[in-house]
N, C-alpha and C. Protein backbone atom coordinates (compact mmCIF):
# COMPACT_ATOMS: atom_id res chain seq x y z
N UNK A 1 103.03 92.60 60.88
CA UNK A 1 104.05 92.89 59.89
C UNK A 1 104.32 91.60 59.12
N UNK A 2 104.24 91.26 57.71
CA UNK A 2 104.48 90.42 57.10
C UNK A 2 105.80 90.23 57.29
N UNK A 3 106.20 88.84 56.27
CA UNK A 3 107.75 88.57 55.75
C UNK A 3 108.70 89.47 55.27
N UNK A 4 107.63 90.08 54.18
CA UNK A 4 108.87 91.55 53.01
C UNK A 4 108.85 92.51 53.75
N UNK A 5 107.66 92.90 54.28
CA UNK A 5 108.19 94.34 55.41
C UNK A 5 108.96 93.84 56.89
N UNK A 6 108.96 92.95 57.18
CA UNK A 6 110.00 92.52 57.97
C UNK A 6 111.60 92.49 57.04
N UNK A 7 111.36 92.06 56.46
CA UNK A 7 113.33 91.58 55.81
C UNK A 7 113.80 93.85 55.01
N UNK A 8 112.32 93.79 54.56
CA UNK A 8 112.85 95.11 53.93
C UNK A 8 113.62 96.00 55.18
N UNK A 9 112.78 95.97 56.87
CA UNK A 9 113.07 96.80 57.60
C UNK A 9 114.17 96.33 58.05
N UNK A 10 114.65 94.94 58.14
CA UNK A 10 115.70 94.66 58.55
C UNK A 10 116.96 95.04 57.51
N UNK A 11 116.98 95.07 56.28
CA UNK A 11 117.84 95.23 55.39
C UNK A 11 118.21 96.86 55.73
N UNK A 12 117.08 97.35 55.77
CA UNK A 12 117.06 99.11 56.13
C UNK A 12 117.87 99.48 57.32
N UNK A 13 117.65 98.22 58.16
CA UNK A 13 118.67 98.83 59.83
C UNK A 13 120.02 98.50 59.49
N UNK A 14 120.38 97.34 58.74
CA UNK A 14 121.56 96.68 58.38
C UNK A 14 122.47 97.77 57.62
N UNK A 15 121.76 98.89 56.69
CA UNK A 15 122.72 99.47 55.94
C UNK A 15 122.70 100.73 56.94
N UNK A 16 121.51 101.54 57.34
CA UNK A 16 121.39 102.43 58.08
C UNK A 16 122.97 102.12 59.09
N UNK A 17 123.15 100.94 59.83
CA UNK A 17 124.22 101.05 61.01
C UNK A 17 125.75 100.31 60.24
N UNK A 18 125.50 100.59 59.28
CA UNK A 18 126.64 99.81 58.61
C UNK A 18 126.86 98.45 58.61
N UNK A 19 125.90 97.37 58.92
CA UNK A 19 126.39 95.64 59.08
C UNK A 19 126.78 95.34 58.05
N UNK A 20 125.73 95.91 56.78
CA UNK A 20 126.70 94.84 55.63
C UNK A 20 128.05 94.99 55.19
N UNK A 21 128.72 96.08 56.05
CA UNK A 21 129.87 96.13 55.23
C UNK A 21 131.25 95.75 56.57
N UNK A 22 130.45 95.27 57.47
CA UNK A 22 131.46 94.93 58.66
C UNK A 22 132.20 92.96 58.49
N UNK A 23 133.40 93.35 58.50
CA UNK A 23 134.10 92.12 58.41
C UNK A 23 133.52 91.29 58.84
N UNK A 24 133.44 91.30 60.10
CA UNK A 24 133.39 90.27 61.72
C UNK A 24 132.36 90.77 62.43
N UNK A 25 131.21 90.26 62.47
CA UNK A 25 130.38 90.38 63.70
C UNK A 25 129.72 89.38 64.21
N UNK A 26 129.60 89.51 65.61
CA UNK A 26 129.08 88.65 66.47
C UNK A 26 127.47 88.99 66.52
N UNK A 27 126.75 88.12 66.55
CA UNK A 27 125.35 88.67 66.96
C UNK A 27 124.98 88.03 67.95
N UNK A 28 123.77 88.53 68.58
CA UNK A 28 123.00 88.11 69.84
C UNK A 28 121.49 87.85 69.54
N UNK A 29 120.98 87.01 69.69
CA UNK A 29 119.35 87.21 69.48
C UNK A 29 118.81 86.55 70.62
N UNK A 30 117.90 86.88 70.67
CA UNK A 30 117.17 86.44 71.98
C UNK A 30 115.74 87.28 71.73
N UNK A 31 114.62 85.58 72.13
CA UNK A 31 113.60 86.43 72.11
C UNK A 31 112.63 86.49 73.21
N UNK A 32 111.51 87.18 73.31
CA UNK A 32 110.80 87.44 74.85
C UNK A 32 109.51 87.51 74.49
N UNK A 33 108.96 88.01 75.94
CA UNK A 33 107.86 88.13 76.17
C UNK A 33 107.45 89.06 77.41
N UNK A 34 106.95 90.19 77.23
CA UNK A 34 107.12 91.17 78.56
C UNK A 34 105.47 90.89 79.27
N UNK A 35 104.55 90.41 78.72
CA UNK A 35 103.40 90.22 78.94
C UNK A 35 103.65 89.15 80.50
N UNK A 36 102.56 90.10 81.33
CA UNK A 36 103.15 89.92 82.77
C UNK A 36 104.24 89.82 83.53
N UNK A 37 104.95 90.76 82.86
CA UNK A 37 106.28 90.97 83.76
C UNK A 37 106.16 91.95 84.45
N UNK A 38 107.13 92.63 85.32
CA UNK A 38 107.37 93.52 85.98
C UNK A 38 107.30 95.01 85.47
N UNK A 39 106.91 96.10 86.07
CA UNK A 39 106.47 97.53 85.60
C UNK A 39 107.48 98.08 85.63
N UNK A 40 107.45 99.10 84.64
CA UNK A 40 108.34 100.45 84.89
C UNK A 40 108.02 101.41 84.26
N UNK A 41 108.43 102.94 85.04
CA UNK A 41 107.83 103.98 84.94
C UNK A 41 108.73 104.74 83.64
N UNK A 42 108.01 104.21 82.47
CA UNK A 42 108.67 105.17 81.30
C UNK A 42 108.74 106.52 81.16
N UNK A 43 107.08 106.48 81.64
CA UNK A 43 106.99 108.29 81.69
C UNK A 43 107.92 109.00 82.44
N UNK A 44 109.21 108.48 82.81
CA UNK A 44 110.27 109.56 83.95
C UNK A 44 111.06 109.98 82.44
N UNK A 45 111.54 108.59 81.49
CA UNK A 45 111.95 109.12 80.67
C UNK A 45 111.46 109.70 79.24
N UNK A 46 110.04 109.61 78.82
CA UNK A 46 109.74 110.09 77.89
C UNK A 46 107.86 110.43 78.26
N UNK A 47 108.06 111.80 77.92
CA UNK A 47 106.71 112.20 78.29
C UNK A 47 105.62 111.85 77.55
N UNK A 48 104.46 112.15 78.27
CA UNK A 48 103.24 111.09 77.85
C UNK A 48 103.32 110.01 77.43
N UNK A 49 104.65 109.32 77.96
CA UNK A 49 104.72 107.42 78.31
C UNK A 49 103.58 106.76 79.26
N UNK A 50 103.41 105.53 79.74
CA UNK A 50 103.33 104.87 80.71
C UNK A 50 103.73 105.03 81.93
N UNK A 51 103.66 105.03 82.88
CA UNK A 51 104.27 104.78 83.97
C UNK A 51 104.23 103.48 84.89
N UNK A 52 103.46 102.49 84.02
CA UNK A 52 102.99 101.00 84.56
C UNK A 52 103.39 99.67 83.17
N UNK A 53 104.78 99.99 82.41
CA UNK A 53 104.76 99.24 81.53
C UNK A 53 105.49 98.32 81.68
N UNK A 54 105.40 97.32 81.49
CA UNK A 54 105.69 95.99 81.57
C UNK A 54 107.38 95.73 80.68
N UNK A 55 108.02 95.07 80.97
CA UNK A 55 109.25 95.05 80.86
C UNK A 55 110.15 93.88 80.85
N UNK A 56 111.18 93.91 80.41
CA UNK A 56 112.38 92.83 80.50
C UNK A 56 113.52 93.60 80.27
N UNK A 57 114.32 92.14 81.20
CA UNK A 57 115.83 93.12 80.86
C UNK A 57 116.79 92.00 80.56
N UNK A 58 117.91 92.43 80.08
CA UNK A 58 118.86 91.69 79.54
C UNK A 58 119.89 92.02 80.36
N UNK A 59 120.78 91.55 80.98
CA UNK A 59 122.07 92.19 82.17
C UNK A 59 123.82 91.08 81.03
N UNK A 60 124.09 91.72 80.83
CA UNK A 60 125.61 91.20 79.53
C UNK A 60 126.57 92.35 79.97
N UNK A 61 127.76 91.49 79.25
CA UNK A 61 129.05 92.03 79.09
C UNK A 61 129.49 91.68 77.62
N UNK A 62 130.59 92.80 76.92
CA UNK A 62 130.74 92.48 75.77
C UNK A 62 132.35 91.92 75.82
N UNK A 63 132.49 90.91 74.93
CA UNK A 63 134.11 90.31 75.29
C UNK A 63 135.01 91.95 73.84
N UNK A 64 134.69 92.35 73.64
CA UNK A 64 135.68 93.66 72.71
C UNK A 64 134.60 95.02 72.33
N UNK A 65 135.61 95.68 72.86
CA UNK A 65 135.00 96.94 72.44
C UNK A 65 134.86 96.69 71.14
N UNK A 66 133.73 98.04 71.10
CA UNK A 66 133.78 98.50 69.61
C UNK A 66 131.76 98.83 69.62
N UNK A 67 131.29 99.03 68.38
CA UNK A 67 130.15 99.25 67.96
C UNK A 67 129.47 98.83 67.84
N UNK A 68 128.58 98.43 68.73
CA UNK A 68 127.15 96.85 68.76
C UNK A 68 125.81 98.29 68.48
N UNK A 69 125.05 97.52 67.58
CA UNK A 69 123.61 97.95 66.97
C UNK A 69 123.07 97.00 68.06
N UNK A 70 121.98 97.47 68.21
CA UNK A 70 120.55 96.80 68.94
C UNK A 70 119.63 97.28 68.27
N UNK A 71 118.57 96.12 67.84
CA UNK A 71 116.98 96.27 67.28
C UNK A 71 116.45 95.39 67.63
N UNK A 72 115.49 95.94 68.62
CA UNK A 72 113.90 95.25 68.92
C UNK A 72 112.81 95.27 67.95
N UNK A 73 112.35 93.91 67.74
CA UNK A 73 111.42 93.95 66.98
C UNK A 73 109.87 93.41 68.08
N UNK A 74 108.90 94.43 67.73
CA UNK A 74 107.80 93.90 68.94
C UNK A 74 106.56 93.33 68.18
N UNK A 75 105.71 93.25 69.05
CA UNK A 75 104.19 92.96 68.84
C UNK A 75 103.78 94.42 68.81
N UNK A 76 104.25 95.45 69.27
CA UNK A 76 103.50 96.62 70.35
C UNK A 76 103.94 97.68 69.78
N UNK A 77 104.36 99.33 70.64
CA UNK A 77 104.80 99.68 70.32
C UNK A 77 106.28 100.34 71.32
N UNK A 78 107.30 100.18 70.87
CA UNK A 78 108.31 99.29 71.65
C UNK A 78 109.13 100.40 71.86
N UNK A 79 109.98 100.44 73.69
CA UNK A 79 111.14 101.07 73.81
C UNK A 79 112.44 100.34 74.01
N UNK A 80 113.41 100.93 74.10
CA UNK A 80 114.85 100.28 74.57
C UNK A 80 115.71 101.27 74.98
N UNK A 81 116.08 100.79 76.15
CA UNK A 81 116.74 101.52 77.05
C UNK A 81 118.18 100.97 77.54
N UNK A 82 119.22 101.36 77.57
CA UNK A 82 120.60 100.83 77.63
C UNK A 82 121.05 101.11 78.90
N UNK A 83 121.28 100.73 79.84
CA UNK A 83 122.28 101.29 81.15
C UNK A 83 123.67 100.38 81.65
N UNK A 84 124.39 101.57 81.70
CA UNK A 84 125.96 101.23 82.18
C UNK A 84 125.87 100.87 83.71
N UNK A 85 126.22 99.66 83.83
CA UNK A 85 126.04 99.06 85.58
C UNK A 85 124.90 98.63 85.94
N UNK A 86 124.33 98.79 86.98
CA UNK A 86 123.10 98.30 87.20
C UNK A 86 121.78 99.41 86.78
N UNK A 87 121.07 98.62 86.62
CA UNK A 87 119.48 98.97 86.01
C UNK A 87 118.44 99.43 87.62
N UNK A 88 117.64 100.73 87.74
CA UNK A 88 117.30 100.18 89.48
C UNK A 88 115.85 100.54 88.66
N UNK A 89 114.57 100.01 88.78
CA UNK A 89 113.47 100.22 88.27
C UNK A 89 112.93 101.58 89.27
N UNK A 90 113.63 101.82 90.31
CA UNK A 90 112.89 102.95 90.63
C UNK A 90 113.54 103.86 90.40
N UNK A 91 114.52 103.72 90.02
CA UNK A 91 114.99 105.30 88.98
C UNK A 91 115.95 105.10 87.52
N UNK A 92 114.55 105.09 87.04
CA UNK A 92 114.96 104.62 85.52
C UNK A 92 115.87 105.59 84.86
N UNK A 93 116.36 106.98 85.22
CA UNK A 93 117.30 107.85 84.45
C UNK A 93 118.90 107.86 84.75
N UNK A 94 118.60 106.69 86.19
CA UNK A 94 120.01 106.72 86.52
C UNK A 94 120.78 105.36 85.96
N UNK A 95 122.24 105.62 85.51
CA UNK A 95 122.97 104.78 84.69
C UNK A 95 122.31 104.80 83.05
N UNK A 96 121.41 105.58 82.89
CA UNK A 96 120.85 105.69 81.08
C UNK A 96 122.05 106.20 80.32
N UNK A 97 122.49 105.03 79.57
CA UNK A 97 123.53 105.70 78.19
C UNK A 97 122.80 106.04 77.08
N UNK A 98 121.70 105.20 76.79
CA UNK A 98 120.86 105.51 75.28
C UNK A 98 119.33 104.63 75.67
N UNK A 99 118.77 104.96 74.59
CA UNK A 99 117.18 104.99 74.61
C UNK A 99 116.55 105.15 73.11
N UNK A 100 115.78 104.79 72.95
CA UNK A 100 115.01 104.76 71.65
C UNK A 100 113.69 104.45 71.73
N UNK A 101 112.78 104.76 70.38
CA UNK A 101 111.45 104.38 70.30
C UNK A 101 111.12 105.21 68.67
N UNK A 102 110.33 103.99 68.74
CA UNK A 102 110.20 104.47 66.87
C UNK A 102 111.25 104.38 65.98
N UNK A 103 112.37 103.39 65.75
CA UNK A 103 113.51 103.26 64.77
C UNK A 103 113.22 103.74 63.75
N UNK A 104 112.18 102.34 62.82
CA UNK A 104 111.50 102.65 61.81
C UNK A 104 110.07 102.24 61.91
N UNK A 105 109.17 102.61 62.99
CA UNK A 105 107.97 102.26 62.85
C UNK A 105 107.39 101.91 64.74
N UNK A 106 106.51 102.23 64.54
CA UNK A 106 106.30 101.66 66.48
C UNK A 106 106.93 100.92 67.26
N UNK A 107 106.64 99.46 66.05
CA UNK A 107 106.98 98.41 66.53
C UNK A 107 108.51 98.67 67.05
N UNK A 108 108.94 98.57 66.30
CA UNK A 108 110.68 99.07 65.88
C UNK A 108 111.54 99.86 66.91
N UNK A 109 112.79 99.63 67.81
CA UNK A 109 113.41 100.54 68.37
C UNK A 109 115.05 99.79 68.56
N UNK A 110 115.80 100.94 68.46
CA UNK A 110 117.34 100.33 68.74
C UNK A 110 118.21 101.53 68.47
N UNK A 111 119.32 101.27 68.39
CA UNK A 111 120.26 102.39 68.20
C UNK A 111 121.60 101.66 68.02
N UNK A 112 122.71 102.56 68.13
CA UNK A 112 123.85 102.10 68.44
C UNK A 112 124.84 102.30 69.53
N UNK A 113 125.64 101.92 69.84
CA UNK A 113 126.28 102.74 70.93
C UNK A 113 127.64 102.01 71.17
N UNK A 114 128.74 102.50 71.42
CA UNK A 114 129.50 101.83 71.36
C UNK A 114 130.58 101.65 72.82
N UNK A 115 130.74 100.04 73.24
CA UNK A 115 130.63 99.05 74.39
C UNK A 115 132.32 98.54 74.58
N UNK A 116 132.44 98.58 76.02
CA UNK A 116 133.46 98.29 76.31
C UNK A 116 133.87 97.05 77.33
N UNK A 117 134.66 96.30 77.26
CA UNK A 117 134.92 95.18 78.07
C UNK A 117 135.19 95.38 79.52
N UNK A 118 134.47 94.43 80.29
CA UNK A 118 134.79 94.42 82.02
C UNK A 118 133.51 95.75 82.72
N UNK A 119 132.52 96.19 81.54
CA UNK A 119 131.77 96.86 81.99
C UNK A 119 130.55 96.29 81.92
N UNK A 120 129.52 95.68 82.86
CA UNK A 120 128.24 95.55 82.70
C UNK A 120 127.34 96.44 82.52
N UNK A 121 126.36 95.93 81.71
CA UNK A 121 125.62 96.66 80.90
C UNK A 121 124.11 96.38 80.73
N UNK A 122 122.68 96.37 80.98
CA UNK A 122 121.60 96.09 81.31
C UNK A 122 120.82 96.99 80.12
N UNK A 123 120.00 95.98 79.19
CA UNK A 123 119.60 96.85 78.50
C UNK A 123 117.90 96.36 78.40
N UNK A 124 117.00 96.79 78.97
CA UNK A 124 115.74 97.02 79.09
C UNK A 124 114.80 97.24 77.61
N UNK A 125 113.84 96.14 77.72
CA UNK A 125 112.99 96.32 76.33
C UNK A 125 111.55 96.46 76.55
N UNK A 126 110.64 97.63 76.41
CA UNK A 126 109.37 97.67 77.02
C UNK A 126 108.39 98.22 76.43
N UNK A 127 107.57 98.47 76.13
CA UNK A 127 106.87 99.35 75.56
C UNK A 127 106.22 101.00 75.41
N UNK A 128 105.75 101.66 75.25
CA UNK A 128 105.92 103.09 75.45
C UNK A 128 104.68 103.14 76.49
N UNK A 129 103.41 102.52 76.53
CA UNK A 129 102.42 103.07 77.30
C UNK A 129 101.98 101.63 77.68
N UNK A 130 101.29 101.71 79.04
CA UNK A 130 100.85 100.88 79.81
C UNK A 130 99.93 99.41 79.36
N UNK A 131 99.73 99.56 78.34
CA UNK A 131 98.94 97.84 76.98
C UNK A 131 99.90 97.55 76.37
N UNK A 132 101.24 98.60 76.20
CA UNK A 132 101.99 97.79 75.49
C UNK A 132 103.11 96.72 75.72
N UNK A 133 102.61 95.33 75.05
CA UNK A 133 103.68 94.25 75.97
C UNK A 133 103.22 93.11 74.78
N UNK A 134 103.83 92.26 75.28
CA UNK A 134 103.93 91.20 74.28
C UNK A 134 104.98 90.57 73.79
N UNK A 135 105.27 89.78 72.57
CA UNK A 135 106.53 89.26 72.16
C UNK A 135 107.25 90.26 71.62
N UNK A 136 108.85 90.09 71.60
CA UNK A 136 109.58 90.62 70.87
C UNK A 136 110.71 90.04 70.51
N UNK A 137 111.47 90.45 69.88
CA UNK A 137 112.74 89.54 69.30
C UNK A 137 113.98 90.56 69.50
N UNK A 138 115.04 90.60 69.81
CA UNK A 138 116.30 91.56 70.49
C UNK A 138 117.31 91.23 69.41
N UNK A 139 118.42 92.11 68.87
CA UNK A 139 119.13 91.49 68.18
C UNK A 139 120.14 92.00 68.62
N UNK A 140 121.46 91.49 68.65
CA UNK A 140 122.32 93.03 69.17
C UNK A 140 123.47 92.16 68.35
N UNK A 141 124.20 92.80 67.58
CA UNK A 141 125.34 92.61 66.93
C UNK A 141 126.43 93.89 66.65
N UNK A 142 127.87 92.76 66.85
CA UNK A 142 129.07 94.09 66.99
C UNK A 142 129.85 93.15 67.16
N UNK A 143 131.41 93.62 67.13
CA UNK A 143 132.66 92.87 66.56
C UNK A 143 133.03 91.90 68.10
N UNK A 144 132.58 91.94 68.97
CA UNK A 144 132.57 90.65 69.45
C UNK A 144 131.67 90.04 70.35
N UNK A 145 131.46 89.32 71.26
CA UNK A 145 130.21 88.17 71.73
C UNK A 145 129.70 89.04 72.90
N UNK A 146 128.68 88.81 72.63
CA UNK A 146 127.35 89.45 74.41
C UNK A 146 127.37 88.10 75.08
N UNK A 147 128.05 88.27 76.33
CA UNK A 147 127.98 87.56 77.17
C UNK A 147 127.05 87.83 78.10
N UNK A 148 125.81 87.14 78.75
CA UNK A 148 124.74 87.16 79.30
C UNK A 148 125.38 86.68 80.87
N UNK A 149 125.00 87.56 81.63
CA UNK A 149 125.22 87.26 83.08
C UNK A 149 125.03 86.20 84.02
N UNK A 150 125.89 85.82 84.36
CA UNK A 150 125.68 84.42 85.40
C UNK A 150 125.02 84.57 86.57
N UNK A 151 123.86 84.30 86.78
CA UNK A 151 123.24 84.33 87.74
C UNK A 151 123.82 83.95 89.22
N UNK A 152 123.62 85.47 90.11
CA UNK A 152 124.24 85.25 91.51
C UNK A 152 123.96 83.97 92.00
N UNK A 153 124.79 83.83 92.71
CA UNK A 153 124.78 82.24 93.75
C UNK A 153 123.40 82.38 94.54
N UNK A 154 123.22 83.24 95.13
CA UNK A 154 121.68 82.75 95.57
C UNK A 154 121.06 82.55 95.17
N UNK A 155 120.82 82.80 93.42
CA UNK A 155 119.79 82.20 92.39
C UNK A 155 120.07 80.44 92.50
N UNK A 156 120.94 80.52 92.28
CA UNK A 156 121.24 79.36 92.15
C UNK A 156 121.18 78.21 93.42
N UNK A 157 120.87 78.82 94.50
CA UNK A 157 120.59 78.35 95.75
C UNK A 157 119.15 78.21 96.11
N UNK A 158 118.42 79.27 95.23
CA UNK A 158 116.68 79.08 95.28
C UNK A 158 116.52 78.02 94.57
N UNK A 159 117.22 77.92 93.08
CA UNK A 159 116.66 76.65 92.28
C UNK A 159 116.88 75.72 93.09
N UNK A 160 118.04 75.23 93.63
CA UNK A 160 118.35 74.01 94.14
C UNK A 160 117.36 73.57 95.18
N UNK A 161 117.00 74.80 96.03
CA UNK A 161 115.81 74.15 97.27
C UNK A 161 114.58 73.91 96.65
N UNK A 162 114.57 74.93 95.13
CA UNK A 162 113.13 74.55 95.03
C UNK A 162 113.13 73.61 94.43
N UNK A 163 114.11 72.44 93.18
CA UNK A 163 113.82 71.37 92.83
C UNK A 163 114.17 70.42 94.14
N UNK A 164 114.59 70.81 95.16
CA UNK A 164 114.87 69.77 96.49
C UNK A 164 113.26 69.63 96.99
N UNK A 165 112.41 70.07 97.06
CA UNK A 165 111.07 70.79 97.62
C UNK A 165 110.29 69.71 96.60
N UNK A 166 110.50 70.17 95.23
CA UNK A 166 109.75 69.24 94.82
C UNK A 166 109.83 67.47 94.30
N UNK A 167 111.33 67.89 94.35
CA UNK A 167 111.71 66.27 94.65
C UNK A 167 111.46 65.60 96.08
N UNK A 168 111.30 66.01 97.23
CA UNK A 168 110.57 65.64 98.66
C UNK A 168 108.85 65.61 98.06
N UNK A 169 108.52 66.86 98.16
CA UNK A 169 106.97 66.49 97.49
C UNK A 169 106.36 65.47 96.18
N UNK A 170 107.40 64.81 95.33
CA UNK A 170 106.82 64.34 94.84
C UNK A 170 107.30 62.42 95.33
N UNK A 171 108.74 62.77 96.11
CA UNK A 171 108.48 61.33 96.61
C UNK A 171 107.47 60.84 98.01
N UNK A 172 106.85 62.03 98.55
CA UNK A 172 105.99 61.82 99.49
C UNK A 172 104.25 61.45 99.01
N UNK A 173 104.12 61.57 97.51
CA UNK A 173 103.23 61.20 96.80
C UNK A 173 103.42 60.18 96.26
N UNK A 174 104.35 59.56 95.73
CA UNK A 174 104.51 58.15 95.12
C UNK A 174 104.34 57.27 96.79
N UNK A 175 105.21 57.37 97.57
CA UNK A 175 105.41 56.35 98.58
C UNK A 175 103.90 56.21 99.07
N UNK A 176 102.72 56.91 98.95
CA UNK A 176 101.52 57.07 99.40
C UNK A 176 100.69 55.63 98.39
């Protein structure tokens, strides 16, 4: 996808969900890469999907209700999947608020939906069939901030042993 059919499709989602005419919005961008990530079985939610497609997820909270747009832009040809609470990859229909594929074009998927505070929210970006993966770019904007989840304390207890691990392993190579 070039520059002009990029900005044209973006101008197209912008009026399609109403942005240009919103006072105040917060946006989110964040971009990825699902190529060798973890699987999931699309085909539970859309037939003649994948059932081995590669995936990412985003786990946020929004600080104000109100109306957040999401658009994925891919390499591929791209889904997005929204869930209220937790996300479980082996049953992708449970906690589903919304879903998309094909916005305006393969690549292309998002929707709107509208988000409330003190509720976590996991929203999954993947492709429709089992090759499809690659980069993508996430946008999510609405009248106030996506706060991205703080990683549980045991995450934070793996990093620490594992830069402890390699700070031992690498002073047991210098002192050599």
């Amino acid at each position: 996808m070039n520059f002009d059919k990029l900005l044209r499709a973006v101008l197209t989602i912008c009026a399609l969900f109403g942005l240009m005419s919103t006072a105040k919005a917060d946006f989110h961008i964040q971009r990825g890469d699902t190529t060798n990530s973890p699987t999931l079985d699309v085909g539970a939610i859309y037939l003649d999907a994948g059932n081995a497609v590669p995936y990412d997820v985003l786990t946020f909270e929004v600080s104000q209700a109100g109306t957040y747009q999401f658009l994925v832009m891919a390499e591929y040809d791209s889904a997005t999947f929204l869930y209220a609470s937790d996300f479980d990859v082996t049953s992708p229909t449970s906690n589903l608020l919304r879903h998309n594929n094909d916005l305006l074009s393969p690549d292309t998927s998002g929707f709107v939906e509208f988000l409330v505070p003190t509720v976590r929210y996991a929203l999954v970006v993947s492709g429709l069939h089992d090759n499809d993966f690659g980069k993508y770019s996430l946008t999510i904007g609405g009248p106030g901030s996506v706060i991205a989840a703080v990683p549980e304390p045991s995450t934070w207890l793996m990093l620490g042993l594992g830069l402890a691990a390699v700070s031992f392993a690498r002073r047991g190579a210098v002192q050599r």
